[in-house]
N, C-alpha and C. Protein backbone atom coordinates (compact mmCIF):
# COMPACT_ATOMS: atom_id res chain seq x y z
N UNK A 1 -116.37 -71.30 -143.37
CA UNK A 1 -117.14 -72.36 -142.75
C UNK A 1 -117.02 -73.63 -143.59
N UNK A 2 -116.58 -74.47 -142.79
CA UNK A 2 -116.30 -76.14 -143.47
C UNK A 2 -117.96 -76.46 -143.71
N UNK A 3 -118.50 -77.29 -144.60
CA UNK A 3 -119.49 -77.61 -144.72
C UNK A 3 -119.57 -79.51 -145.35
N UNK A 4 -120.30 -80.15 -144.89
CA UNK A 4 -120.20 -81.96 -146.12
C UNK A 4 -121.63 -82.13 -145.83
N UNK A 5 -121.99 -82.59 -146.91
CA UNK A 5 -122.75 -82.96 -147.51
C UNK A 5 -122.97 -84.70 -147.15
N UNK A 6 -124.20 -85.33 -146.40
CA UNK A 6 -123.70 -86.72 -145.90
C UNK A 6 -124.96 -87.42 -147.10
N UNK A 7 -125.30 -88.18 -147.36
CA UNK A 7 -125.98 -88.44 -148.40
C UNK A 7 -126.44 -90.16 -147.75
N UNK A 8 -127.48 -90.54 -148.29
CA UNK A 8 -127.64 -91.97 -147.74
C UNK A 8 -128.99 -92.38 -147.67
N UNK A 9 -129.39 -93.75 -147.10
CA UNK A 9 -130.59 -94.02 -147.29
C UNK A 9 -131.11 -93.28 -145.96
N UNK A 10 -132.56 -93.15 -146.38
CA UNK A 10 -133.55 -93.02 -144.92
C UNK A 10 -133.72 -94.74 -144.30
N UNK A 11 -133.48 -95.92 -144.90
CA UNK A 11 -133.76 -96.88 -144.82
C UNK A 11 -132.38 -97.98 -144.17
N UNK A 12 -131.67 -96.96 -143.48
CA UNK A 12 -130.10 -97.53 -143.58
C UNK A 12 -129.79 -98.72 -142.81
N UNK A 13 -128.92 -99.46 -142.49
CA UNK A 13 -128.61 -100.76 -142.03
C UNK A 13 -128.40 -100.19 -140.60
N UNK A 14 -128.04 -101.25 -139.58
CA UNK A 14 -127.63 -101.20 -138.55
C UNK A 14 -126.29 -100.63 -138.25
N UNK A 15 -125.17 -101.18 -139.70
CA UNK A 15 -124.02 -100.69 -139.63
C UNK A 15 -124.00 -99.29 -140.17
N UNK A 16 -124.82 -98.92 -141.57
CA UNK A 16 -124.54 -97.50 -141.78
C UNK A 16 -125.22 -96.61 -140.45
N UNK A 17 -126.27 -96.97 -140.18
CA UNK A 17 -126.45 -96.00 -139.06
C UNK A 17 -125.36 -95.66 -138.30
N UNK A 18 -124.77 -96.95 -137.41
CA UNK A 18 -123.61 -96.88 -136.59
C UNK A 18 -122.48 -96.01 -137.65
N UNK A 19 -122.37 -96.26 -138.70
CA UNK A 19 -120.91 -95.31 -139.25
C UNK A 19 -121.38 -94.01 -139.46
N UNK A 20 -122.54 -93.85 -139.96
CA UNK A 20 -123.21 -92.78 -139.91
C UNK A 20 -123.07 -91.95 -138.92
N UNK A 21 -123.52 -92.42 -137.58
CA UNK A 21 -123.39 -91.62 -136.02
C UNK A 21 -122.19 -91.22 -136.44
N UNK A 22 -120.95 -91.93 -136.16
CA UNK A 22 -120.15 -91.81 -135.77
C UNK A 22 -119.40 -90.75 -136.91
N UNK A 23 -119.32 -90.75 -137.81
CA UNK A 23 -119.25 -89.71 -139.12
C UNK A 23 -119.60 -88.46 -138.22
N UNK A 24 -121.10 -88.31 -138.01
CA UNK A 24 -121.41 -86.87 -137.26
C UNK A 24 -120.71 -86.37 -136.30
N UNK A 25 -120.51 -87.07 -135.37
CA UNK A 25 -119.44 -87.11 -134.28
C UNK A 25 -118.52 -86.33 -134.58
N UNK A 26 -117.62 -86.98 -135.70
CA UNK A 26 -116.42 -86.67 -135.85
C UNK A 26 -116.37 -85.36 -136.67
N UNK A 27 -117.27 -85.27 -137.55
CA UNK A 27 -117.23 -84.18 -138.35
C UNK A 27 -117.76 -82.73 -137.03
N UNK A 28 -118.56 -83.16 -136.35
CA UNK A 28 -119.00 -82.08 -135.07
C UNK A 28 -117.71 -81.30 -134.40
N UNK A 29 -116.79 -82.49 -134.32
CA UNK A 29 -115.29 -82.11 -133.57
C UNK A 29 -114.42 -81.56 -134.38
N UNK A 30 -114.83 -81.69 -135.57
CA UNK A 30 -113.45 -80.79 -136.17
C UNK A 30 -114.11 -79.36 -136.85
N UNK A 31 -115.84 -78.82 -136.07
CA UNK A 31 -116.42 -78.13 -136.63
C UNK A 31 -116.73 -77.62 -137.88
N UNK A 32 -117.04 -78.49 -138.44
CA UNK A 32 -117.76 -79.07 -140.06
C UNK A 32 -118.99 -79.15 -139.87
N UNK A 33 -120.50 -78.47 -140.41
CA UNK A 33 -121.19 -77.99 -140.82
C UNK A 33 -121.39 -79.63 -141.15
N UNK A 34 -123.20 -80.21 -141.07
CA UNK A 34 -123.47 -81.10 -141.51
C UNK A 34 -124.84 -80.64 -142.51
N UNK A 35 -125.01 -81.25 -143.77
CA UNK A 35 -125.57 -80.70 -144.91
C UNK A 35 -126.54 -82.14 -145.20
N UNK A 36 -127.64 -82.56 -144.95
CA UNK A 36 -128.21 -84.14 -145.42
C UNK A 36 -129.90 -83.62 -145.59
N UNK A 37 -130.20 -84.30 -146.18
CA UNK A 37 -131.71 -84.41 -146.85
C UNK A 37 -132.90 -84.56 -145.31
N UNK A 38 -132.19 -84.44 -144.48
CA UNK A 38 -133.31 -84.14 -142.72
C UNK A 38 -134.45 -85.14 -142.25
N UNK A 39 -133.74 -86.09 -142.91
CA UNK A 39 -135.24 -87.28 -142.88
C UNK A 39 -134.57 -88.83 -141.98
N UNK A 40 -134.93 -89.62 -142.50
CA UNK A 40 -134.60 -90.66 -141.58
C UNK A 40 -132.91 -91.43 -141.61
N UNK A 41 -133.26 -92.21 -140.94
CA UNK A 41 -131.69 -93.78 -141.63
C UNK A 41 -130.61 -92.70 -141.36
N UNK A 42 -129.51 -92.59 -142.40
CA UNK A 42 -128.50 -92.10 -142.88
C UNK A 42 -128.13 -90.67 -142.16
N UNK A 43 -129.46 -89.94 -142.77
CA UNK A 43 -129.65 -88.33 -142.16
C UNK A 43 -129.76 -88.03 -140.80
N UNK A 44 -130.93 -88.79 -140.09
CA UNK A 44 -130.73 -88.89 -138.97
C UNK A 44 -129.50 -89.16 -138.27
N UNK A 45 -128.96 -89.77 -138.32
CA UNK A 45 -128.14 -90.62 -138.25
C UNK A 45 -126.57 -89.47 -137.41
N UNK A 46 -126.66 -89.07 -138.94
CA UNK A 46 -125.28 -88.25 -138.75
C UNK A 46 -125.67 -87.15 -137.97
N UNK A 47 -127.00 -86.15 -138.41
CA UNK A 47 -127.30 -85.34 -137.63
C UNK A 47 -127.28 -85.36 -136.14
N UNK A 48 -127.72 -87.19 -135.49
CA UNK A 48 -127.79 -87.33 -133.88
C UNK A 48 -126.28 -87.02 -133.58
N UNK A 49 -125.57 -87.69 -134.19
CA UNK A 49 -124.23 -87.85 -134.15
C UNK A 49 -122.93 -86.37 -133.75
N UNK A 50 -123.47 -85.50 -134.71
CA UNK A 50 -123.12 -84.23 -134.76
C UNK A 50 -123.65 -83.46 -133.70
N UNK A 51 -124.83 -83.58 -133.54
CA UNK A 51 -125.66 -82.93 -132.25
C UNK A 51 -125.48 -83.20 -130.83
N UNK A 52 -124.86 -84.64 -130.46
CA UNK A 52 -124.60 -85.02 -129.21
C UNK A 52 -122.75 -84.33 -129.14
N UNK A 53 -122.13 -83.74 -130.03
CA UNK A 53 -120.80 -83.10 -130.12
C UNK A 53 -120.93 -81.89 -130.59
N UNK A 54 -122.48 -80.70 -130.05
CA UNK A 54 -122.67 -79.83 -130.26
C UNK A 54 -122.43 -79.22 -131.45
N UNK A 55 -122.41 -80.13 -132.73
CA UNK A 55 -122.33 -79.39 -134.05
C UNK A 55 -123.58 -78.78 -134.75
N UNK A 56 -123.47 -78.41 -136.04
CA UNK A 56 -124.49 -77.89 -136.29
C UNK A 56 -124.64 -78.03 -137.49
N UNK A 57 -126.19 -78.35 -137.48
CA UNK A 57 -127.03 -79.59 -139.01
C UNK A 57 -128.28 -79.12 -139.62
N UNK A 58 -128.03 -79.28 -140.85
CA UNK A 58 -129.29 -78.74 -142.04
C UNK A 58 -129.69 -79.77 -142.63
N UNK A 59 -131.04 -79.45 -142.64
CA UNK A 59 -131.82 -80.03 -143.48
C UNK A 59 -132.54 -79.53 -144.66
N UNK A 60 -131.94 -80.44 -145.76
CA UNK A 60 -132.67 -79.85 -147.44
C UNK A 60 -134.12 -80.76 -146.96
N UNK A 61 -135.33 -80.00 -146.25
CA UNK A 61 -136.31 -80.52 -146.53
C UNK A 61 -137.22 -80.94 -148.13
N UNK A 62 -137.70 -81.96 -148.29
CA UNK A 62 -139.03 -82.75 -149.17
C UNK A 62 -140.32 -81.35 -149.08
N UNK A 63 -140.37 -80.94 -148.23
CA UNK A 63 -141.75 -80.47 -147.70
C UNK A 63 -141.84 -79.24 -147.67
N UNK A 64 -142.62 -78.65 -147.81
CA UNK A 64 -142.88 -77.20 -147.60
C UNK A 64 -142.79 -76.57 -145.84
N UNK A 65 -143.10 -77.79 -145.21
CA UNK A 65 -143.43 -77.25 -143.75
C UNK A 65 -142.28 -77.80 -143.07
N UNK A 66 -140.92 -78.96 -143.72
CA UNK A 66 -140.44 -79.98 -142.92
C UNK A 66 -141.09 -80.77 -141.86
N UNK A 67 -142.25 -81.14 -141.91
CA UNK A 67 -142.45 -81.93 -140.89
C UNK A 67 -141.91 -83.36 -140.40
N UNK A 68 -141.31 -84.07 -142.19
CA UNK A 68 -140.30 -85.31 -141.54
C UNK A 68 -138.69 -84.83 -141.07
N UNK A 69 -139.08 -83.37 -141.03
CA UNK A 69 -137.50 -83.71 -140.62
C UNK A 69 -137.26 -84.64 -138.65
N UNK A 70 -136.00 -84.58 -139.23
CA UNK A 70 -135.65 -85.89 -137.63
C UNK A 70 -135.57 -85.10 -136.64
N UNK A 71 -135.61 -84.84 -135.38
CA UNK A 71 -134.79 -84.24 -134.42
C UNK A 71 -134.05 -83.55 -134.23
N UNK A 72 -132.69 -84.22 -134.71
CA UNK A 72 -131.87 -83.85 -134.80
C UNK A 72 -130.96 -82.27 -135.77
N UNK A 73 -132.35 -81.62 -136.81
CA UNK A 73 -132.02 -80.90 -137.48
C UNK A 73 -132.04 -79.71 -137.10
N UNK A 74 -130.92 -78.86 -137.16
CA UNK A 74 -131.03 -77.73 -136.29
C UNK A 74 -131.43 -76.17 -137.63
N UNK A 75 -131.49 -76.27 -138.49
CA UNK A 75 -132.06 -75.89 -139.81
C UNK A 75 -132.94 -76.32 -140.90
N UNK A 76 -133.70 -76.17 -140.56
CA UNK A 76 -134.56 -76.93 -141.91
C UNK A 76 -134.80 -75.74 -142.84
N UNK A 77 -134.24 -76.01 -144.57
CA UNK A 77 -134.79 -75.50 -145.57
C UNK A 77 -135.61 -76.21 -146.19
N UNK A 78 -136.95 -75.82 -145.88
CA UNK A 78 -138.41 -76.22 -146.48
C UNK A 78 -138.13 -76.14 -147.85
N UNK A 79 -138.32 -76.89 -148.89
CA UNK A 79 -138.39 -76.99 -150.27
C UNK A 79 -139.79 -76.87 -151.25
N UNK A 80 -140.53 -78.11 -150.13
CA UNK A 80 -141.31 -78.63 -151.21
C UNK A 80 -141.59 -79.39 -152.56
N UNK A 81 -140.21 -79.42 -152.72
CA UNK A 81 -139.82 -80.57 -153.71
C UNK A 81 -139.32 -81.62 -154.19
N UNK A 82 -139.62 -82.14 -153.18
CA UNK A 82 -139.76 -84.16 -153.29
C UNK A 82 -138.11 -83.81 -153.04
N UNK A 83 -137.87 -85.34 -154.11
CA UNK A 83 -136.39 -85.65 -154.44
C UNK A 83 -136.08 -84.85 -155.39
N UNK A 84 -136.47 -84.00 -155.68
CA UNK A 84 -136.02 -82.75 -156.40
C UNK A 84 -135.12 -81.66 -155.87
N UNK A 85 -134.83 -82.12 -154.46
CA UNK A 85 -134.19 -81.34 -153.57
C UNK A 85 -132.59 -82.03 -153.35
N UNK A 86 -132.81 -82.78 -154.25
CA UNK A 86 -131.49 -83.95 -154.21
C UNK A 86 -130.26 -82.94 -154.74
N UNK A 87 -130.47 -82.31 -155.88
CA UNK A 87 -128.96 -81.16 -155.98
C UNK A 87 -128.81 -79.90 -155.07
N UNK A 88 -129.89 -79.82 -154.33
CA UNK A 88 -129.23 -78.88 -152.99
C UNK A 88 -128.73 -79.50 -152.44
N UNK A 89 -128.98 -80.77 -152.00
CA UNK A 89 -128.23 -81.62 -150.68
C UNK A 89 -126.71 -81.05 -150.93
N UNK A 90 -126.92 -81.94 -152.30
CA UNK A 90 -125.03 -82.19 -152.65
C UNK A 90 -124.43 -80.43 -152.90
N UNK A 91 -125.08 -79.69 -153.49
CA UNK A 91 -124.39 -78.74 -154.40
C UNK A 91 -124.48 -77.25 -152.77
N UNK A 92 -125.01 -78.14 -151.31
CA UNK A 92 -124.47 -77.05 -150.40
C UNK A 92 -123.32 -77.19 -149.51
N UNK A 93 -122.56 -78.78 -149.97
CA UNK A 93 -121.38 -79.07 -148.93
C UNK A 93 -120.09 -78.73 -150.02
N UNK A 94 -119.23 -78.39 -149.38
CA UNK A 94 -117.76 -78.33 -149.93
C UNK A 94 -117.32 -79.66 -150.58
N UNK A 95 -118.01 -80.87 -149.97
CA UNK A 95 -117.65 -82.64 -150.66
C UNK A 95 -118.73 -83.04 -149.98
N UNK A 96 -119.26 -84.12 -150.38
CA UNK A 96 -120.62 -85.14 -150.71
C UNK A 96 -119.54 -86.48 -149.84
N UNK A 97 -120.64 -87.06 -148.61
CA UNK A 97 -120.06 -88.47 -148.05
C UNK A 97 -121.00 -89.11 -148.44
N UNK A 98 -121.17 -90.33 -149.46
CA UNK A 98 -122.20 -91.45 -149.42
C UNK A 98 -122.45 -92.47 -148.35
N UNK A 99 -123.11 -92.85 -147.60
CA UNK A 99 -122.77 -94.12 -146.61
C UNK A 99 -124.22 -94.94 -147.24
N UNK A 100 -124.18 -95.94 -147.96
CA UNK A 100 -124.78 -97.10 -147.79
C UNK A 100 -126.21 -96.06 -149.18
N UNK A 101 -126.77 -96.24 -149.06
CA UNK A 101 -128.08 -95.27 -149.85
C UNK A 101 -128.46 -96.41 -151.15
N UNK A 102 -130.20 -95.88 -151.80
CA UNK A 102 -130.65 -96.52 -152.75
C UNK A 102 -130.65 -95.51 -154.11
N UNK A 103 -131.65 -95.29 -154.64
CA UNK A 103 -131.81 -94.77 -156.28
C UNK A 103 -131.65 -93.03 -155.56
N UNK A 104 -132.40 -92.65 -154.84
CA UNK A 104 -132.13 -91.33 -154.21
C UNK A 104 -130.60 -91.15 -154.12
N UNK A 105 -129.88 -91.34 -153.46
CA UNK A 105 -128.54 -91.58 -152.97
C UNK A 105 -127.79 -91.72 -154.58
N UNK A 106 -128.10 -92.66 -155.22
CA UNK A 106 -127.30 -92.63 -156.72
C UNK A 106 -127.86 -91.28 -157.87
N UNK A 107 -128.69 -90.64 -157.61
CA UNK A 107 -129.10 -89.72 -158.16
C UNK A 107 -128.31 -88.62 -157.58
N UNK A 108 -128.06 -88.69 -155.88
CA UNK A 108 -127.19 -87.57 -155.63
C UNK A 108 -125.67 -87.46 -156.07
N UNK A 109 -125.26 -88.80 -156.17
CA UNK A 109 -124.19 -88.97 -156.56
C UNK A 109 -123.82 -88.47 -158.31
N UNK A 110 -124.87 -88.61 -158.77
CA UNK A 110 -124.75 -88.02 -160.08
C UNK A 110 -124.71 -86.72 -160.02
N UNK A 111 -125.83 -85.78 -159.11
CA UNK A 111 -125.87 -84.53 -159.30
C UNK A 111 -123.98 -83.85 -158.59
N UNK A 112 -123.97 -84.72 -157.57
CA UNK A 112 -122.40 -84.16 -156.99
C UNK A 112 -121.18 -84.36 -158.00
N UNK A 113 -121.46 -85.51 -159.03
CA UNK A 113 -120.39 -85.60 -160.06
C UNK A 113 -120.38 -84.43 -161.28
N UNK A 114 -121.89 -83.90 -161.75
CA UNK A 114 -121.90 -82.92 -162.48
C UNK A 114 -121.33 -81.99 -161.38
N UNK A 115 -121.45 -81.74 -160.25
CA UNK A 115 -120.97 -80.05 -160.31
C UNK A 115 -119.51 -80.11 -159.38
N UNK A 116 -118.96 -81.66 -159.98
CA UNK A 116 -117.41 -81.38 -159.86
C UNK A 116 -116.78 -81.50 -158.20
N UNK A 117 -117.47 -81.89 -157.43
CA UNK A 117 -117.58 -82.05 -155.54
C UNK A 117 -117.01 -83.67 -155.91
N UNK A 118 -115.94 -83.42 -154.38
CA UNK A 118 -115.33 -84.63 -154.50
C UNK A 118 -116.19 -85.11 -153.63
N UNK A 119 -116.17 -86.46 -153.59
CA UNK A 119 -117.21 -87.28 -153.38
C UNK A 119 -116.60 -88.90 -152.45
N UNK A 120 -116.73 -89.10 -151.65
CA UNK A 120 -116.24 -90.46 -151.00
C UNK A 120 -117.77 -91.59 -150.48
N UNK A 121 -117.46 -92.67 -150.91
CA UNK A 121 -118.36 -93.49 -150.78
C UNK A 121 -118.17 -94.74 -149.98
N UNK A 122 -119.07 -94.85 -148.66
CA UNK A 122 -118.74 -96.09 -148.18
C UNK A 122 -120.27 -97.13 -148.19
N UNK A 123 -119.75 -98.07 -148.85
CA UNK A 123 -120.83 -99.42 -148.83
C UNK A 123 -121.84 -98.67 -150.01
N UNK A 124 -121.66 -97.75 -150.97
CA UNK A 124 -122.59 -97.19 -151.37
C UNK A 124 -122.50 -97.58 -153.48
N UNK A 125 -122.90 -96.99 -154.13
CA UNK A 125 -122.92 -97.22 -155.67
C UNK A 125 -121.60 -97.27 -156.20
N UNK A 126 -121.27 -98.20 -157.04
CA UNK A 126 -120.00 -98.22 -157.29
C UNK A 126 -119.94 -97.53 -158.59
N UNK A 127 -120.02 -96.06 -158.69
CA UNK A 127 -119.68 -95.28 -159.57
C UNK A 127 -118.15 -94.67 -160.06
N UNK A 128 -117.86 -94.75 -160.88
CA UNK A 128 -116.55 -94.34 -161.43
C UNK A 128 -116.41 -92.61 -161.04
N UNK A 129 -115.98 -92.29 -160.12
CA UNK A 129 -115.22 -90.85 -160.12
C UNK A 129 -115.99 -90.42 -158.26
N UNK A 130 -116.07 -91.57 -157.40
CA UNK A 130 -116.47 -91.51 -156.52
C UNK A 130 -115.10 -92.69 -155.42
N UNK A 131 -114.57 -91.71 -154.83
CA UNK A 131 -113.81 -92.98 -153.70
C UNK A 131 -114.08 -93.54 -153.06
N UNK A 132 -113.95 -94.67 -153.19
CA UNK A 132 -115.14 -96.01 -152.11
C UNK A 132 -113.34 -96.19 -151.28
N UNK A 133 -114.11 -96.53 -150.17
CA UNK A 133 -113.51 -96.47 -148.50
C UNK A 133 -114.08 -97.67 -147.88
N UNK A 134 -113.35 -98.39 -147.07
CA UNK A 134 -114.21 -99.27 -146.22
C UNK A 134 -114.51 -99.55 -144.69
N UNK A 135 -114.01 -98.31 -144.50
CA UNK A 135 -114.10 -97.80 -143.02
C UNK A 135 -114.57 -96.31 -142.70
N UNK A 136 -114.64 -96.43 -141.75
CA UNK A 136 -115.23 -94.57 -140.90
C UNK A 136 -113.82 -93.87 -140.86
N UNK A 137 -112.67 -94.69 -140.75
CA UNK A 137 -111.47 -94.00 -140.28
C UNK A 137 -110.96 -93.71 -141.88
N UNK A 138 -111.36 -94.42 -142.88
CA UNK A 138 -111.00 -94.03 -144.25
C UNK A 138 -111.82 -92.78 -144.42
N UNK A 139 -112.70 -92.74 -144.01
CA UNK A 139 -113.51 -91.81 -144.56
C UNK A 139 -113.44 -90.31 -143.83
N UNK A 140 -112.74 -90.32 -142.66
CA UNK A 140 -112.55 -88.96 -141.85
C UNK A 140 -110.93 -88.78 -142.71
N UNK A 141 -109.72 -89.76 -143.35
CA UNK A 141 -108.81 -89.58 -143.66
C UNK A 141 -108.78 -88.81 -144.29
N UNK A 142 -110.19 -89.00 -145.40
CA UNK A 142 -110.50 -88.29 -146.83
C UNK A 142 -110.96 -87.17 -146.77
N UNK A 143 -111.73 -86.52 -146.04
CA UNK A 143 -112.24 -85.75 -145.50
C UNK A 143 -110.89 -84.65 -144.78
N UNK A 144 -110.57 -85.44 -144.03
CA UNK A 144 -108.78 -84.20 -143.23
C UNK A 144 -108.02 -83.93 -144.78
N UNK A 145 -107.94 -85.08 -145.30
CA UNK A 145 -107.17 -84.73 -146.65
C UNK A 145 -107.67 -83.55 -147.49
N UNK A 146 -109.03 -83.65 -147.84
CA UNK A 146 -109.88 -82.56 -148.77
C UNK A 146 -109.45 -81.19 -147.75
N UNK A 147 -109.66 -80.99 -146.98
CA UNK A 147 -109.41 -79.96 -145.96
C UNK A 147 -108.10 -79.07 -146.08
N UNK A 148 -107.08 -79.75 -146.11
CA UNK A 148 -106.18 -79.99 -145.65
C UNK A 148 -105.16 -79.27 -147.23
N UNK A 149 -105.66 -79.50 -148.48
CA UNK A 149 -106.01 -79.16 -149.42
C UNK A 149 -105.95 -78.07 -149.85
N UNK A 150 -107.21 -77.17 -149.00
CA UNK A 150 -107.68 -76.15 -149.57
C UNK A 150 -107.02 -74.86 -149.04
């Protein structure tokens, strides 16, 4: 089972949302497993995205009960632990996608760099050992490539 990890703000722009959707979409069609923190912006986002192309999406819930998770989550793992749940996000996909994200989002990016997950970043922290992309079509390239790979 293909699995990614989408990472990002709950707070996301007009455009990451839109690349976001469309990320889910695409990852839905090539039946890839969507892996995001189940909450708003970013998460949402990809999850609607994936869900309107019958894929199928988890959520690393904050909460014991998930109650913010979005809609769109067709799994919720209840945690209960805040942003403490930030190295499950990353450490349950095969590779980590950043789109756009704040201090949450750069914290995941750290936890995905310790445990060695390749990592692609669009509009997001400009960290050294992370591939920044500036499109959706860069970012499914990277993604067929990692795949493609293994």
């Amino acid at each position: 089972m293909k699995v990614v990890s989408v990472i990002g703000s709950s707070k996301a722009t007009e455009e990451e949302y839109e690349v976001a959707y469309k990320l889910g979409r695409e990852l839905a069609k090539r039946k890839i497993v969507v892996v995001c923190g189940g909450r708003t912006g970013v998460m949402e986002a990809v999850c609607k995205g994936a869900k309107e192309e019958g894929g199928l999406t988890v959520g690393i819930m904050p909460s014991y009960d998930g109650h913010e998770a979005n809609p769109y989550v067709d799994i919720k793992v209840n945690t209960g632990m805040s942003w403490n749940r930030n190295p499950i996000v990353v450490a349950t996909g095969d590779m980590v996608v950043a789109v756009g994200g704040q201090w949450g989002t750069l914290s995941e990016i750290a936890y995905a760099l310790i445990l060695g997950k390749f990592i692609v970043g669009y509009r997001t922290h400009k960290v050294e050992g992370v591939k920044h992309v500036s499109s959706l079509e860069e970012i499914l390239k990277e993604v067929d490539r990692f795949y493609s790979s293994r």
